[in-house]
PDB file of N, CA and C in Angstrom:
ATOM      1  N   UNK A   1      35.701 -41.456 -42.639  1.00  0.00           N
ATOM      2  CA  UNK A   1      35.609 -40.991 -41.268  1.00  0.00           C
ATOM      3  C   UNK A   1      36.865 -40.193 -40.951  1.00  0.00           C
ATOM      4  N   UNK A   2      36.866 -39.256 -40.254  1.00  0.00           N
ATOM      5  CA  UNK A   2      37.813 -38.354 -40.209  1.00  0.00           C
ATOM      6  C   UNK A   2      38.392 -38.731 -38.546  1.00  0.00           C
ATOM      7  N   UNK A   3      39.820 -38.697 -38.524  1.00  0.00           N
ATOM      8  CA  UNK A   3      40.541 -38.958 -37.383  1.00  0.00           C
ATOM      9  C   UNK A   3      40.050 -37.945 -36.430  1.00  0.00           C
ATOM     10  N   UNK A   4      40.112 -38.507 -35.335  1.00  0.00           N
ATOM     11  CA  UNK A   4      40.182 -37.286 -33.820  1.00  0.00           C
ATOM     12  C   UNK A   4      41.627 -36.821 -33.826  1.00  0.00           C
ATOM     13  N   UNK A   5      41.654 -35.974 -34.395  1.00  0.00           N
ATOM     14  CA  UNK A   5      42.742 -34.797 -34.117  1.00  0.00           C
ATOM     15  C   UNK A   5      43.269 -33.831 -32.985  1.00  0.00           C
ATOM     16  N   UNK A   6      43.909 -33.405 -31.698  1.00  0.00           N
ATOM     17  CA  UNK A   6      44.088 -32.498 -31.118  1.00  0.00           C
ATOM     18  C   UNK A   6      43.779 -31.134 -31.951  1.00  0.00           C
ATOM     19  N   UNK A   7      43.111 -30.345 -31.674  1.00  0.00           N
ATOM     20  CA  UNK A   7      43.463 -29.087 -32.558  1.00  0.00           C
ATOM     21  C   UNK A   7      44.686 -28.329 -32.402  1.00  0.00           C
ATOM     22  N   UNK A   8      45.600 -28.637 -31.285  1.00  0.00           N
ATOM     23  CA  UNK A   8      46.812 -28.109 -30.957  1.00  0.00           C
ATOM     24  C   UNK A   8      48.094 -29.035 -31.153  1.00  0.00           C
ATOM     25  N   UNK A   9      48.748 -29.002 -31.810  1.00  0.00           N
ATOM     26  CA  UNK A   9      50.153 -30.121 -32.030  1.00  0.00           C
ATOM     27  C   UNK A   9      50.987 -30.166 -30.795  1.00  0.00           C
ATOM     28  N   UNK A  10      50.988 -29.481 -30.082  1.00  0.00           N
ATOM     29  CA  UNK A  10      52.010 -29.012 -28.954  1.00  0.00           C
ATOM     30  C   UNK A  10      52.782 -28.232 -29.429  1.00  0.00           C
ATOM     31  N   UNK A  11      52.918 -26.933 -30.531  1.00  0.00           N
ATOM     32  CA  UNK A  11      53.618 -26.527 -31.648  1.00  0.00           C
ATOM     33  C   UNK A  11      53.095 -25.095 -30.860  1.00  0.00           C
ATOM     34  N   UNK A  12      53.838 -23.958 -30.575  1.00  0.00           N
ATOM     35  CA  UNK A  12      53.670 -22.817 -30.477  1.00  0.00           C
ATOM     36  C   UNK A  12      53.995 -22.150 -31.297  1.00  0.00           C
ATOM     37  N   UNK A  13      53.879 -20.597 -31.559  1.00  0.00           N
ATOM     38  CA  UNK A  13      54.057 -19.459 -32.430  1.00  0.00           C
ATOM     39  C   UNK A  13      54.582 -18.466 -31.714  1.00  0.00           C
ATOM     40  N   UNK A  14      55.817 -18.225 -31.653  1.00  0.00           N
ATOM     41  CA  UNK A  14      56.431 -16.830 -30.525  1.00  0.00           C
ATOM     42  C   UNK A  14      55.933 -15.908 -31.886  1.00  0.00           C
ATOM     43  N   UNK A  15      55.600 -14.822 -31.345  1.00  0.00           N
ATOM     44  CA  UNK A  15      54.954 -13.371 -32.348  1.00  0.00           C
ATOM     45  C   UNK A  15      55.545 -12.421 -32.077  1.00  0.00           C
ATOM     46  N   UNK A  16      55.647 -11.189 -32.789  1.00  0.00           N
ATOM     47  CA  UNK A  16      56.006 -10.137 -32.194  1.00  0.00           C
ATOM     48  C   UNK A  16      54.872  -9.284 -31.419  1.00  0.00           C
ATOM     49  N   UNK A  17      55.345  -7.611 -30.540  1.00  0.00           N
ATOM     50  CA  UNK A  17      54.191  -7.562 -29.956  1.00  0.00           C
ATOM     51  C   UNK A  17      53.380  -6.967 -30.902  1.00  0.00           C
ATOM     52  N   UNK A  18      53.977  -6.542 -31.917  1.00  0.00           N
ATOM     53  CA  UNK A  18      53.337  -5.289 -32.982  1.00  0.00           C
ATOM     54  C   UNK A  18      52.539  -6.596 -33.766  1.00  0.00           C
ATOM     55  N   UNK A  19      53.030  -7.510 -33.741  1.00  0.00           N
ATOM     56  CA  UNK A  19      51.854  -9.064 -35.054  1.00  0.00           C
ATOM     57  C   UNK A  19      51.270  -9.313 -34.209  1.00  0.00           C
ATOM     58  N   UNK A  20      51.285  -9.437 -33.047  1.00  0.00           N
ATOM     59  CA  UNK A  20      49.947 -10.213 -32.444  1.00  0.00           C
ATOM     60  C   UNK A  20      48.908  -9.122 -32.085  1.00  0.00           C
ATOM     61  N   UNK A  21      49.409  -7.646 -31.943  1.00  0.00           N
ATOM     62  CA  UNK A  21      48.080  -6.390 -31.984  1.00  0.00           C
ATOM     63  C   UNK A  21      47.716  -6.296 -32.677  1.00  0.00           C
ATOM     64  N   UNK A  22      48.425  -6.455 -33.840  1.00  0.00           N
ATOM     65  CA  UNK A  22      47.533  -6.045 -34.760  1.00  0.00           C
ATOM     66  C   UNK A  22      46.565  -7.854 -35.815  1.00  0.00           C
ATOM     67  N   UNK A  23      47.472  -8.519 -35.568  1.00  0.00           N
ATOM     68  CA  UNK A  23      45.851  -9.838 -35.664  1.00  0.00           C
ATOM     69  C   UNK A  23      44.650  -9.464 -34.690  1.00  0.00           C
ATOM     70  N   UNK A  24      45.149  -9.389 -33.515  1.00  0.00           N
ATOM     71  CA  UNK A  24      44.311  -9.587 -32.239  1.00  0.00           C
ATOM     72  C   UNK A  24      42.854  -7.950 -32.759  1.00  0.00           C
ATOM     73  N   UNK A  25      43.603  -6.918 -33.332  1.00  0.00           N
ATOM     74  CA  UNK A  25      42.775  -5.928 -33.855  1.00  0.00           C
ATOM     75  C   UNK A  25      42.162  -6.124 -34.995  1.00  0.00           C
ATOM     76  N   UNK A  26      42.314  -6.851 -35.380  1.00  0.00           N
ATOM     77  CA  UNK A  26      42.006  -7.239 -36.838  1.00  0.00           C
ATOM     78  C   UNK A  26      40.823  -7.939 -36.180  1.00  0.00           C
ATOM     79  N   UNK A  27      40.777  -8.922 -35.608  1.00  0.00           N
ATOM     80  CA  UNK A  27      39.614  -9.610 -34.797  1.00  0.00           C
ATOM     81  C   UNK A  27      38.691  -9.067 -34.430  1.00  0.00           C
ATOM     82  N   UNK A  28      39.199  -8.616 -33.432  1.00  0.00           N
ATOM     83  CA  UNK A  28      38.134  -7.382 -32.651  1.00  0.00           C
ATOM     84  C   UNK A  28      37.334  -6.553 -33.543  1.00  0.00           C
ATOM     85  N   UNK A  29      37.935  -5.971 -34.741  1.00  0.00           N
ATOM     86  CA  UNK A  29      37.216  -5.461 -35.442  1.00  0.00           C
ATOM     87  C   UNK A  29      36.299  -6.394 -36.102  1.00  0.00           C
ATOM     88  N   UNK A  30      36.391  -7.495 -36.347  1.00  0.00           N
ATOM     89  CA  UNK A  30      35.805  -8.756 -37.046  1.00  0.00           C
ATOM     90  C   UNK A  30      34.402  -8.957 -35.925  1.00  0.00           C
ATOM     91  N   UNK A  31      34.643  -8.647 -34.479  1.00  0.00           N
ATOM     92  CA  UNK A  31      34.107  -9.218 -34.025  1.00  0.00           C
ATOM     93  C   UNK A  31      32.831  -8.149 -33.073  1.00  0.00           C
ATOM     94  N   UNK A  32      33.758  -6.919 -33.648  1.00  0.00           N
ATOM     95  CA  UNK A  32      32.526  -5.585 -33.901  1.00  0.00           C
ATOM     96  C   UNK A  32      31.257  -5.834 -34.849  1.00  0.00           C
ATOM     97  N   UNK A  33      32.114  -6.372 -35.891  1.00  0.00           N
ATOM     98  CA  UNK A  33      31.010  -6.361 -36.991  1.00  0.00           C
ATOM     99  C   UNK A  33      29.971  -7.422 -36.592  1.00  0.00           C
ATOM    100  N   UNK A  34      30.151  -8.528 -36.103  1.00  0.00           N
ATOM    101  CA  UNK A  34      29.436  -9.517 -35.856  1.00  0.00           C
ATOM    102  C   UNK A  34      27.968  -9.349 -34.853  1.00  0.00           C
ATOM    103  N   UNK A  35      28.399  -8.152 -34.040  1.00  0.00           N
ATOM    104  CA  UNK A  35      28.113  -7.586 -33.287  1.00  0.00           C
ATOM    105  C   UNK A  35      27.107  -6.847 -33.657  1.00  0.00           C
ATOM    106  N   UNK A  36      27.446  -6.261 -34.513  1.00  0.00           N
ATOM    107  CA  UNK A  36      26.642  -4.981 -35.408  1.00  0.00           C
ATOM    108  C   UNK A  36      25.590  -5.862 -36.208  1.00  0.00           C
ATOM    109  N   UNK A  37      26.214  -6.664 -36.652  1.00  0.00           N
ATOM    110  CA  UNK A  37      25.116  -8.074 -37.537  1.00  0.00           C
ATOM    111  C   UNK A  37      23.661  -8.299 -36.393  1.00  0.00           C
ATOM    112  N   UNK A  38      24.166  -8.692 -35.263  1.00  0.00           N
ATOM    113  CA  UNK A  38      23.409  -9.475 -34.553  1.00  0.00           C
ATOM    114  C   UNK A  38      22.281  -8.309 -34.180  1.00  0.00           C
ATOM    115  N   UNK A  39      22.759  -6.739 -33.986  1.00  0.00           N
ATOM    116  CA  UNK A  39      21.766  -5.909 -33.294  1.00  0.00           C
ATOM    117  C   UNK A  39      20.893  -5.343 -34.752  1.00  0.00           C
ATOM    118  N   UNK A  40      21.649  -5.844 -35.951  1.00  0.00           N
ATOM    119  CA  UNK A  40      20.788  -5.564 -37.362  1.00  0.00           C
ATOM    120  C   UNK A  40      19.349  -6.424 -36.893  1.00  0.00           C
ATOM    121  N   UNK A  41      19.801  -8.002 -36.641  1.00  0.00           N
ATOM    122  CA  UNK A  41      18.847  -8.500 -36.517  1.00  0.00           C
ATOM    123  C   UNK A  41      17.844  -8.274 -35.429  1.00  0.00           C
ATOM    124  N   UNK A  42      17.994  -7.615 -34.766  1.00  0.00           N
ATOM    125  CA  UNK A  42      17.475  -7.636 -33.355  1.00  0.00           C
ATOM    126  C   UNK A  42      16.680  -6.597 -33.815  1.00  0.00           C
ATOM    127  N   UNK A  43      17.108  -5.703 -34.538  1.00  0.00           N
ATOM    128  CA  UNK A  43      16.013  -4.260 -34.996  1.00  0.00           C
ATOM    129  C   UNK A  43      14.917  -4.710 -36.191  1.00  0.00           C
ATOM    130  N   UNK A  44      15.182  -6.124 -36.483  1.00  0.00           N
ATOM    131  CA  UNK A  44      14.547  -6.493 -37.850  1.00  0.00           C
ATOM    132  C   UNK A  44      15.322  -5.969 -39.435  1.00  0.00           C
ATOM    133  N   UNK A  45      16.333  -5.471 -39.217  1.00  0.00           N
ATOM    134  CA  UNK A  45      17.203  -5.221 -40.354  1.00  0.00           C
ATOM    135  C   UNK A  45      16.830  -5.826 -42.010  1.00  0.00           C
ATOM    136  N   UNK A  46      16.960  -5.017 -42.773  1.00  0.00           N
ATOM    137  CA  UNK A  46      16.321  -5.254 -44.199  1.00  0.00           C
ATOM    138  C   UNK A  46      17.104  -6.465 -44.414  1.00  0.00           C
ATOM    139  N   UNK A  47      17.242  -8.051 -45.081  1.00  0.00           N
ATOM    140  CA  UNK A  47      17.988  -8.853 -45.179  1.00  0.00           C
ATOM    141  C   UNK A  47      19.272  -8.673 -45.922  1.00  0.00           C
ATOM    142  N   UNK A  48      18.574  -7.630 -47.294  1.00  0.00           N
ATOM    143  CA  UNK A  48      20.080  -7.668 -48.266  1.00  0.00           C
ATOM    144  C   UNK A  48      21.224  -6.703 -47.102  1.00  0.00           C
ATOM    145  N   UNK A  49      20.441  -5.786 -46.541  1.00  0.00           N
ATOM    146  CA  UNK A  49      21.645  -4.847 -45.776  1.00  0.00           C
ATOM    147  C   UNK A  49      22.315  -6.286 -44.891  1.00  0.00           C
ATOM    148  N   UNK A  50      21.583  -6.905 -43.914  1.00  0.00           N
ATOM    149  CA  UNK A  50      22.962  -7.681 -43.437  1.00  0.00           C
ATOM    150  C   UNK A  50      23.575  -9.009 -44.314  1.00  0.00           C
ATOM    151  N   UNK A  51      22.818  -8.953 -45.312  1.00  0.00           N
ATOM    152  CA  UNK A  51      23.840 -10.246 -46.340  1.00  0.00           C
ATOM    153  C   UNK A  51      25.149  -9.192 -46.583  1.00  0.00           C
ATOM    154  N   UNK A  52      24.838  -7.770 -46.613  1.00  0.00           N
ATOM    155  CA  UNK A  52      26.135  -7.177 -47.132  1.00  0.00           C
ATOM    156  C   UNK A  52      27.010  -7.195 -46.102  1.00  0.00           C
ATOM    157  N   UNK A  53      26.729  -6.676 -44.266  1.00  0.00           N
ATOM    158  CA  UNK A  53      27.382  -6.735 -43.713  1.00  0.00           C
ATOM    159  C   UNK A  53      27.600  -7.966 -43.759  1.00  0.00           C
ATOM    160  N   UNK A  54      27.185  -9.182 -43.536  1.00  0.00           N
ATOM    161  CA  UNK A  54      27.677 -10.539 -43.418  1.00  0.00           C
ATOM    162  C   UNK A  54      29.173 -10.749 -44.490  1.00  0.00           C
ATOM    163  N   UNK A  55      28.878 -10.303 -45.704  1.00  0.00           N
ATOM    164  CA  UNK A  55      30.349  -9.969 -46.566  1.00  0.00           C
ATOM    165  C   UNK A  55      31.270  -9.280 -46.059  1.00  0.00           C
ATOM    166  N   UNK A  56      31.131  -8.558 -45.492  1.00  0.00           N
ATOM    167  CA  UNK A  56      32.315  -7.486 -45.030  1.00  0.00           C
ATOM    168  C   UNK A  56      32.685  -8.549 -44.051  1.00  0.00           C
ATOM    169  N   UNK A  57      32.370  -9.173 -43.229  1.00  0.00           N
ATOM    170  CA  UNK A  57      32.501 -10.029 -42.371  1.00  0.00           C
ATOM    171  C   UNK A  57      34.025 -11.216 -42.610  1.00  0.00           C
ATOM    172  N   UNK A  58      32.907 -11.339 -43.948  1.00  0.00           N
ATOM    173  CA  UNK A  58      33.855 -12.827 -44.440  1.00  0.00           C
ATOM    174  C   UNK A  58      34.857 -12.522 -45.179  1.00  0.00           C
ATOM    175  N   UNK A  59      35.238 -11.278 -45.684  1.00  0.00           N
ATOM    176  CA  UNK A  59      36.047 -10.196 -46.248  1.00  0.00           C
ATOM    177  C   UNK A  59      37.254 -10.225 -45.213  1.00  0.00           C
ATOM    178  N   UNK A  60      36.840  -9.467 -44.160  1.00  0.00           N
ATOM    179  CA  UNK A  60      37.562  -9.431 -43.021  1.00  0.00           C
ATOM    180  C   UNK A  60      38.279 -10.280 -42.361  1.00  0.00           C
ATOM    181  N   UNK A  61      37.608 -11.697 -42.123  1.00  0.00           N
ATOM    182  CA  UNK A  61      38.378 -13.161 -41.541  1.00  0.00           C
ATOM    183  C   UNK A  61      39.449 -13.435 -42.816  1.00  0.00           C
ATOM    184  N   UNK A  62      38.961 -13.237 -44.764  1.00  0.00           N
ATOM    185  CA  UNK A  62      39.954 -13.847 -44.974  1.00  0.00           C
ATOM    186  C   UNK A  62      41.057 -12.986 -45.199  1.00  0.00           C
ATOM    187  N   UNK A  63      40.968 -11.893 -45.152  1.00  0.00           N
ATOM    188  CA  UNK A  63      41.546 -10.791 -44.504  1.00  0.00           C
ATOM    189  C   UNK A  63      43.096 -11.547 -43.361  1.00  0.00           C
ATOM    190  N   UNK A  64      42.357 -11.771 -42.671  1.00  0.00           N
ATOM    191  CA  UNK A  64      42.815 -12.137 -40.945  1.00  0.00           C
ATOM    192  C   UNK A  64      43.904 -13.800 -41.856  1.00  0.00           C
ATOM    193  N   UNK A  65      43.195 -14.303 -42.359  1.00  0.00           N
ATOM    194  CA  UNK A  65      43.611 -15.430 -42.552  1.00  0.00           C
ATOM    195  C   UNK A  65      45.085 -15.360 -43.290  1.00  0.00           C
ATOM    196  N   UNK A  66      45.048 -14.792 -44.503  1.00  0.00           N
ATOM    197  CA  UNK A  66      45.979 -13.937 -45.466  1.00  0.00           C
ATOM    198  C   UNK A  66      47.209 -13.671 -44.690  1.00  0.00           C
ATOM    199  N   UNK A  67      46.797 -12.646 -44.211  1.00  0.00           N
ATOM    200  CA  UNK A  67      48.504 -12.285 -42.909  1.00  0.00           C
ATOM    201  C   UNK A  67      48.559 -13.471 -41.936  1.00  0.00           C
ATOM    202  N   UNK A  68      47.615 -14.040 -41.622  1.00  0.00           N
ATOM    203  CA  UNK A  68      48.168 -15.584 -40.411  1.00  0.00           C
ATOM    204  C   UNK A  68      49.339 -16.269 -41.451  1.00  0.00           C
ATOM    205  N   UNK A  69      48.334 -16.533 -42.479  1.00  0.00           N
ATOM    206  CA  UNK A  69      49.001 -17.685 -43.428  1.00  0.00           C
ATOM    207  C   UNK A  69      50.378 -17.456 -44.294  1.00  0.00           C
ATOM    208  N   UNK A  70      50.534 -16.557 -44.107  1.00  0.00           N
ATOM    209  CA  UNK A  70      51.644 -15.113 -44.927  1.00  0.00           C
ATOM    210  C   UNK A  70      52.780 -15.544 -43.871  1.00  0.00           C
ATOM    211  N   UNK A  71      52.382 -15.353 -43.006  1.00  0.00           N
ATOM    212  CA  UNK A  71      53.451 -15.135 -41.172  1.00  0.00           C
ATOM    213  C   UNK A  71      53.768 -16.412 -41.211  1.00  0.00           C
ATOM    214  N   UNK A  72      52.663 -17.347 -41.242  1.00  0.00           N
ATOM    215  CA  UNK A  72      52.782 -19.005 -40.861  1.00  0.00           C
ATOM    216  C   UNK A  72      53.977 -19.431 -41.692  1.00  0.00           C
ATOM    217  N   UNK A  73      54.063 -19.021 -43.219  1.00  0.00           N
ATOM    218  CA  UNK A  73      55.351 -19.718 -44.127  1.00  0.00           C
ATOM    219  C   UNK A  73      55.825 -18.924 -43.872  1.00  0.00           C
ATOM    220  N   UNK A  74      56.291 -18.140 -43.668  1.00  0.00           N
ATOM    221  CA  UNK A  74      57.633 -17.589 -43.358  1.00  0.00           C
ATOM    222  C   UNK A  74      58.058 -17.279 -42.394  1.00  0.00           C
ATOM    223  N   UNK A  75      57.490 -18.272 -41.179  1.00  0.00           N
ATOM    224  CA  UNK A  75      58.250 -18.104 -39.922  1.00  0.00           C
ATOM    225  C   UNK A  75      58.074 -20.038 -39.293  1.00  0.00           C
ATOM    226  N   UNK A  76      57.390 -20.524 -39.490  1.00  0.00           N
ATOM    227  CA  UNK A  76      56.675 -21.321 -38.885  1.00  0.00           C
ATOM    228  C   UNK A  76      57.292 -22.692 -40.079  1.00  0.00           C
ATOM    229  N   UNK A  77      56.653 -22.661 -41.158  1.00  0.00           N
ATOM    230  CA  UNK A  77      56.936 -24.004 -42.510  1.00  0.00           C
ATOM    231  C   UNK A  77      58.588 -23.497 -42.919  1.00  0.00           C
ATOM    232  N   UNK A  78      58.977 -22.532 -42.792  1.00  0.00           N
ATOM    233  CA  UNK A  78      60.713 -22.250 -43.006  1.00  0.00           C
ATOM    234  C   UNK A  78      61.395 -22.971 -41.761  1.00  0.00           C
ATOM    235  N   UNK A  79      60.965 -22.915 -40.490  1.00  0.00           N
ATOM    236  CA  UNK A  79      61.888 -23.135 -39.929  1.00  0.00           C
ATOM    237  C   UNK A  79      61.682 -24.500 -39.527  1.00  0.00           C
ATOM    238  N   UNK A  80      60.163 -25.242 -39.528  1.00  0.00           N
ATOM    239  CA  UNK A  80      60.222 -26.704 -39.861  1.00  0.00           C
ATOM    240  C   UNK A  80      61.135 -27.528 -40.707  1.00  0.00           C
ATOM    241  N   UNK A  81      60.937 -26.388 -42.002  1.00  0.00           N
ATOM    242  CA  UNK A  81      61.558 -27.574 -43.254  1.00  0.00           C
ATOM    243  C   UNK A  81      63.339 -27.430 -42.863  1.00  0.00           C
ATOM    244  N   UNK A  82      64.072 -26.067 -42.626  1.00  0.00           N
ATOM    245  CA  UNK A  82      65.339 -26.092 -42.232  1.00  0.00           C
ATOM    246  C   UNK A  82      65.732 -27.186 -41.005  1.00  0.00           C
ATOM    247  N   UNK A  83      64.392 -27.341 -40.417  1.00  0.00           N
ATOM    248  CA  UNK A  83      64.900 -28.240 -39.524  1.00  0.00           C
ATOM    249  C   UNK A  83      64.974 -29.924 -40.045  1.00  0.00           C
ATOM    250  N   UNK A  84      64.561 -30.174 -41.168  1.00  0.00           N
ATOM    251  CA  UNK A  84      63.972 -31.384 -42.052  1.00  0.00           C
ATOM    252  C   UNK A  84      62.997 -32.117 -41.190  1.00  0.00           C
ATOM    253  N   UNK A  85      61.741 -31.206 -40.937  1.00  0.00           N
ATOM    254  CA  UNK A  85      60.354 -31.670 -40.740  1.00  0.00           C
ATOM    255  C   UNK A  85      59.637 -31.253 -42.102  1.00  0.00           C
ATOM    256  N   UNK A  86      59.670 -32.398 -42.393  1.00  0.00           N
ATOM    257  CA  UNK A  86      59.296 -32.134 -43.886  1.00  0.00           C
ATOM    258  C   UNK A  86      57.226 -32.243 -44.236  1.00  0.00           C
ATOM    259  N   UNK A  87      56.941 -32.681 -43.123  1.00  0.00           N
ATOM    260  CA  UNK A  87      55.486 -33.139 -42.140  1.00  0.00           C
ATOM    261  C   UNK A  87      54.869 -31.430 -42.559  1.00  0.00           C
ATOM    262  N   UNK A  88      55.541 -30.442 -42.718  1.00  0.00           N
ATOM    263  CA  UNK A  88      54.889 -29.224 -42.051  1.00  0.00           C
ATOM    264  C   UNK A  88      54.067 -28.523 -43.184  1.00  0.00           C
ATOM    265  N   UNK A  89      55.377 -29.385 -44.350  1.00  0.00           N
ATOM    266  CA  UNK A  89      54.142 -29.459 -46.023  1.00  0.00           C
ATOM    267  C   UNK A  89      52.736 -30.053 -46.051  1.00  0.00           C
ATOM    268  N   UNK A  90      52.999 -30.881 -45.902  1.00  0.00           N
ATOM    269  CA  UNK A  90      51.891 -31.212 -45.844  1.00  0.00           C
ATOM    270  C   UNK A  90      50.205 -30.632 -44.830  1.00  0.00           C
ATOM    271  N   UNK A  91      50.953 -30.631 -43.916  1.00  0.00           N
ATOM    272  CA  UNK A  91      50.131 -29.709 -42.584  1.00  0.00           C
ATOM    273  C   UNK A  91      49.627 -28.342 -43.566  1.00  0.00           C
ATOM    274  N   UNK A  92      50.515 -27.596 -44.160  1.00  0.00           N
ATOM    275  CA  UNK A  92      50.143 -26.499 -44.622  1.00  0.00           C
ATOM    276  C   UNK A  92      48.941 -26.735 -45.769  1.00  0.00           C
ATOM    277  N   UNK A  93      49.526 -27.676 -46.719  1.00  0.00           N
ATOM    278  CA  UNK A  93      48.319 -28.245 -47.769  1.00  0.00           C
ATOM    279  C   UNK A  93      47.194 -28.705 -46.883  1.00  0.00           C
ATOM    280  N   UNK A  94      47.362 -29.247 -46.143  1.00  0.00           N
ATOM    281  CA  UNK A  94      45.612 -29.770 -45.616  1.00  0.00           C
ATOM    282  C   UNK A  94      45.361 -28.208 -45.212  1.00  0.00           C
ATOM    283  N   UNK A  95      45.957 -27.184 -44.319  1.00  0.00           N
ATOM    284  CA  UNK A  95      45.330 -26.147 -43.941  1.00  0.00           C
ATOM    285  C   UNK A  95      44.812 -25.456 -45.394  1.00  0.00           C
ATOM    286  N   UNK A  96      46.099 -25.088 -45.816  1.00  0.00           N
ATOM    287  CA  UNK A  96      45.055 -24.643 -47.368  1.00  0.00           C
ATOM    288  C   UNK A  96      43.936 -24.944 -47.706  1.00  0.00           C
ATOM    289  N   UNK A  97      43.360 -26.041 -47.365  1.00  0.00           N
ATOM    290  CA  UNK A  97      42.235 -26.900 -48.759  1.00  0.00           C
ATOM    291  C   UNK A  97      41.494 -26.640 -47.710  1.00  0.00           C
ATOM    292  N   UNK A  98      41.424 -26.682 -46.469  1.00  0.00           N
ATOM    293  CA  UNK A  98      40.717 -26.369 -44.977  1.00  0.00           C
ATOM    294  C   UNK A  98      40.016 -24.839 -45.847  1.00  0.00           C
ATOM    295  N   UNK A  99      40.982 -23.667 -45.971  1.00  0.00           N
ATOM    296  CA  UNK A  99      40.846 -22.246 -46.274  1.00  0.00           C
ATOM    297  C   UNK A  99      39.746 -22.548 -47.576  1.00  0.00           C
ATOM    298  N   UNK A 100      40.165 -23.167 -48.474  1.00  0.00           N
ATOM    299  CA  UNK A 100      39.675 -22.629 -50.049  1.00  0.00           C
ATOM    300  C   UNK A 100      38.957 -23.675 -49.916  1.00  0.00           C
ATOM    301  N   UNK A 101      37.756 -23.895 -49.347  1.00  0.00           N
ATOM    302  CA  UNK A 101      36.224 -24.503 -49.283  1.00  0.00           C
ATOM    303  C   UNK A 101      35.222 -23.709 -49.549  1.00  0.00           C
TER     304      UNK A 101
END
């Protein structure tokens, strides 16, 4: 059985403005496509065409994920562990194994 977790630690992320436009665009574009998926279906869209867009899709999030997770250690698990929160290893390994499912 899996614990009830907060999804939020009380743990923030200060960003810059140029990293958070361009995640936040990275999304949006993610969330164009999703968009574009849904009106495939709505026209009756051939299936393999949106299994492909559906790839570009999932392309794109791990895309998104890559630079989160990139940013996350080297701003976020550096300045935990300098602080000797040594907790933030681990946090990162469960997020990993979360990712590579």
């Amino acid at each position: 059985m899996q614990e009830n977790k907060p999804c939020c630690h009380c743990k923030t992320t200060k960003r810059s403005d140029e990293e958070r436009k361009k995640l936040i665009n990275r999304l949006k574009r993610v969330e164009g496509q999703v968009r574009g998926i849904i009106g495939m279906l709505e026209r009756d869209a051939y299936c393999n065409d949106i299994l492909i867009q559906s790839a570009a899709v999932s392309a794109a999030v791990n895309s998104f994920n890559k630079d989160l997770i990139a940013s996350h250690i080297r701003t976020c698990v550096v300045r935990d562990i300098k602080n000797g929160d040594d907790a933030v290893i681990d946090e990162l390994v469960e997020t990993l194994q979360k990712l590579m499912k």
